[in-house]
C-alpha atoms as a PDB file:
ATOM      1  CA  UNK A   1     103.982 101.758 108.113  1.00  0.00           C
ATOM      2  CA  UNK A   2     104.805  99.072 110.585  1.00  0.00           C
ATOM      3  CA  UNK A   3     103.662 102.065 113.385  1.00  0.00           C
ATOM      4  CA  UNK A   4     100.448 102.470 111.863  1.00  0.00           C
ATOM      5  CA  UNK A   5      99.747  98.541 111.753  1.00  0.00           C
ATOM      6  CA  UNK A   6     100.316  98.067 114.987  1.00  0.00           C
ATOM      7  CA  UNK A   7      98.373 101.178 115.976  1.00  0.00           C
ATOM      8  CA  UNK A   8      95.411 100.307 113.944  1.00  0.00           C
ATOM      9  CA  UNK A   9      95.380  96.503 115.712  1.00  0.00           C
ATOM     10  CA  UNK A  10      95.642  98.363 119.347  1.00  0.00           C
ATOM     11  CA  UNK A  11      92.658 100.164 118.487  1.00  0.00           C
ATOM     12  CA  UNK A  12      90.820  96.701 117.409  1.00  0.00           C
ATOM     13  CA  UNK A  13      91.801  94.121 120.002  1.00  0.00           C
ATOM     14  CA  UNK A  14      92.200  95.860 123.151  1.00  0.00           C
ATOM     15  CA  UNK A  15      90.017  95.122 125.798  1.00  0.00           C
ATOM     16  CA  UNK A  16      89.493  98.276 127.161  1.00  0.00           C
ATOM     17  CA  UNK A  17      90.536 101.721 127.211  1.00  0.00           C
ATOM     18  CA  UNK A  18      93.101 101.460 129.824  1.00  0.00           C
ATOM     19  CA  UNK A  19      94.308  98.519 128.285  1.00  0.00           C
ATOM     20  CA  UNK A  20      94.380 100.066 124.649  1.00  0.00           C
ATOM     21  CA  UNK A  21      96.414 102.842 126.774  1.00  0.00           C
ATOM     22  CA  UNK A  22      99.427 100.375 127.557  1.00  0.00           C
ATOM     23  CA  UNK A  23      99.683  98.951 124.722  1.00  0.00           C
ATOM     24  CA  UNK A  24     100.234 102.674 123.069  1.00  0.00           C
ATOM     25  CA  UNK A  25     102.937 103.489 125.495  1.00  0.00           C
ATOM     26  CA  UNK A  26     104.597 100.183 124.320  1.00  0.00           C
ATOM     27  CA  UNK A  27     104.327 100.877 121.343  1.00  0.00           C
ATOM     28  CA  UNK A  28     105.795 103.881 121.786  1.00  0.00           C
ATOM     29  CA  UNK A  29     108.390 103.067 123.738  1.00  0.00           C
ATOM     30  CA  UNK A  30     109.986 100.920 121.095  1.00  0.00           C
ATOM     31  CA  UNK A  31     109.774 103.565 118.437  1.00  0.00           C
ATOM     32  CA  UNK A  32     110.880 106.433 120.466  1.00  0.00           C
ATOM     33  CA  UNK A  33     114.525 106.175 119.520  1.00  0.00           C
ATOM     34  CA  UNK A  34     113.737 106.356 116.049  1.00  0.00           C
ATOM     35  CA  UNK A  35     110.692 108.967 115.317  1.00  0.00           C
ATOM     36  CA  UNK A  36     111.153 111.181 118.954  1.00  0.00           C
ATOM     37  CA  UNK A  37     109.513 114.291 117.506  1.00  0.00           C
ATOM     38  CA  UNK A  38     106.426 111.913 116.336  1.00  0.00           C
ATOM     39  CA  UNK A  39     105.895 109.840 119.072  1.00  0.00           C
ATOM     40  CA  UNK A  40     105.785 112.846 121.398  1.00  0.00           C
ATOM     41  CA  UNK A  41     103.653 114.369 120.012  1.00  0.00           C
ATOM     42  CA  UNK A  42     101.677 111.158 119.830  1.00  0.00           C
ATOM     43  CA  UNK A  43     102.091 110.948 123.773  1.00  0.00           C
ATOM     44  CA  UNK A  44     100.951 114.368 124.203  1.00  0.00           C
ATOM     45  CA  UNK A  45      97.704 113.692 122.368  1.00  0.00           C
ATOM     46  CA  UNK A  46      96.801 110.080 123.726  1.00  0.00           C
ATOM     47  CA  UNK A  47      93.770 111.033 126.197  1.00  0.00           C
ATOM     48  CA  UNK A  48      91.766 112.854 123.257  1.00  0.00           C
END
């Protein structure tokens, strides 16, 4: 739930694509450790 917030305010605030990029990774990075199998995924999807 908290993922999906924060996801859904990356998509509307960031300035740019590459921008909206970083902010996924962080994202990411801080909920690797607890949802690997998702977040890869997510990370293997990110450019579509």
């Amino acid at each position: 739930q908290t993922f999906n917030k924060e996801l859904k305010n990356i998509k509307e605030n960031s300035l740019d694509y590459e921008d909206g990029l970083e902010k996924l990774d962080d994202l990411c990075n801080r909920f690797k450790s607890k949802y690997p199998n998702f977040i890869k995924h997510i990370q293997s999807n990110k450019e579509r």
